[in-house]
Protein backbone atom coordinates (compact mmCIF):
# COMPACT_ATOMS: atom_id res chain seq x y z
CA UNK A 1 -18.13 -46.60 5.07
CA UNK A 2 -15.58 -45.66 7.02
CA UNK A 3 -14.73 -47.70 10.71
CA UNK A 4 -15.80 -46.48 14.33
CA UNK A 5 -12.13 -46.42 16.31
CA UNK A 6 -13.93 -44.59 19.20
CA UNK A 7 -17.80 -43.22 20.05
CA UNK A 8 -18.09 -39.95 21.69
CA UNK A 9 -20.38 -38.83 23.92
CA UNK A 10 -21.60 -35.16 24.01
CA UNK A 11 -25.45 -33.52 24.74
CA UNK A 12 -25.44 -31.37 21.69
CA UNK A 13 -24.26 -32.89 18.22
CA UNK A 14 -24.10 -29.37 15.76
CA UNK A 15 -24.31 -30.79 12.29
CA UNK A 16 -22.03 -27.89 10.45
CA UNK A 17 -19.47 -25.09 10.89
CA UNK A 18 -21.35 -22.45 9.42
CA UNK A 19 -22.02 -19.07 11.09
CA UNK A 20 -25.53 -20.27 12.16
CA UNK A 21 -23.62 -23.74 13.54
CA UNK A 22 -21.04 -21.98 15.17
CA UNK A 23 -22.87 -19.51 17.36
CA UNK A 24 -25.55 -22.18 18.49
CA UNK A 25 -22.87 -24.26 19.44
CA UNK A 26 -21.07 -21.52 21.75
CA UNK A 27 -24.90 -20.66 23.09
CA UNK A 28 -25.31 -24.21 23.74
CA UNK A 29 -21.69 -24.37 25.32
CA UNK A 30 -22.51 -21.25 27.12
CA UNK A 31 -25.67 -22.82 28.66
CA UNK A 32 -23.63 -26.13 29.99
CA UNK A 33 -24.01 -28.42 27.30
CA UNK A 34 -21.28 -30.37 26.31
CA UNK A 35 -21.20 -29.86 22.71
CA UNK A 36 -19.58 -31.29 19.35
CA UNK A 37 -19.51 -29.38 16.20
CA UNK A 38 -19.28 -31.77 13.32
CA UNK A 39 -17.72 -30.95 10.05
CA UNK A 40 -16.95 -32.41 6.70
CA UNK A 41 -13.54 -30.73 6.18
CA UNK A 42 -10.74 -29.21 7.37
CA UNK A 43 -12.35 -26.73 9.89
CA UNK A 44 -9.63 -24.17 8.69
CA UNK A 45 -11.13 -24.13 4.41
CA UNK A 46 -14.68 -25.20 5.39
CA UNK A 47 -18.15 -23.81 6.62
CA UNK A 48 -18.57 -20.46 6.17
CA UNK A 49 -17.27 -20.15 9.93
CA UNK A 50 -14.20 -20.52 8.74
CA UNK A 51 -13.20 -17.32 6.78
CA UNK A 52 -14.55 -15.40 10.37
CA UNK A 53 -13.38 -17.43 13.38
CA UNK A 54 -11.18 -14.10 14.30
CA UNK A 55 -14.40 -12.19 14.53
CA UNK A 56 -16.37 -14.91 16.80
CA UNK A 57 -13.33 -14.47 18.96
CA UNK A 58 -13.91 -10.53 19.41
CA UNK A 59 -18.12 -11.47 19.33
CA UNK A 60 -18.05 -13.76 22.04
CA UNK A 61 -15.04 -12.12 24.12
CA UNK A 62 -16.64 -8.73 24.57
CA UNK A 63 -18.61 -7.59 27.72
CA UNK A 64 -22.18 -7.34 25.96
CA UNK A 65 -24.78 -4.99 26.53
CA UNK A 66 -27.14 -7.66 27.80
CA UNK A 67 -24.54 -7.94 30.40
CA UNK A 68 -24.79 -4.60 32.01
């Protein structure tokens, strides 16, 4: 097991960096929560999130339509 230096404290824990991970952790974000994405690996090699972070940037970036 490996040893607790420090605990954290956030409202939202999101278990994975996945696509589906990622965007409900920016919703959540979005919404006020403060929120903590947890991942197994490198965030750079793992979860499919991270082969498309440059398109989240351009997703979440853009005026939407729902914004007009």
């Amino acid at each position: 097991m490996i040893p607790v230096s420090k605990t954290l404290e956030t409202d939202i824990a999101v278990v994975g960096g996945g696509i589906g991970g990622l965007c409900a952790a920016i919703a959540a974000a979005e919404g006020g929560a403060r929120v903590m994405v947890l991942e197994k690996a490198n965030t750079k090699r793992s979860g499919s999130g991270a082969t498309g972070n440059d398109h989240f940037c351009l997703l979440y970036t853009s005026p939407s339509p729902r914004d007009a």
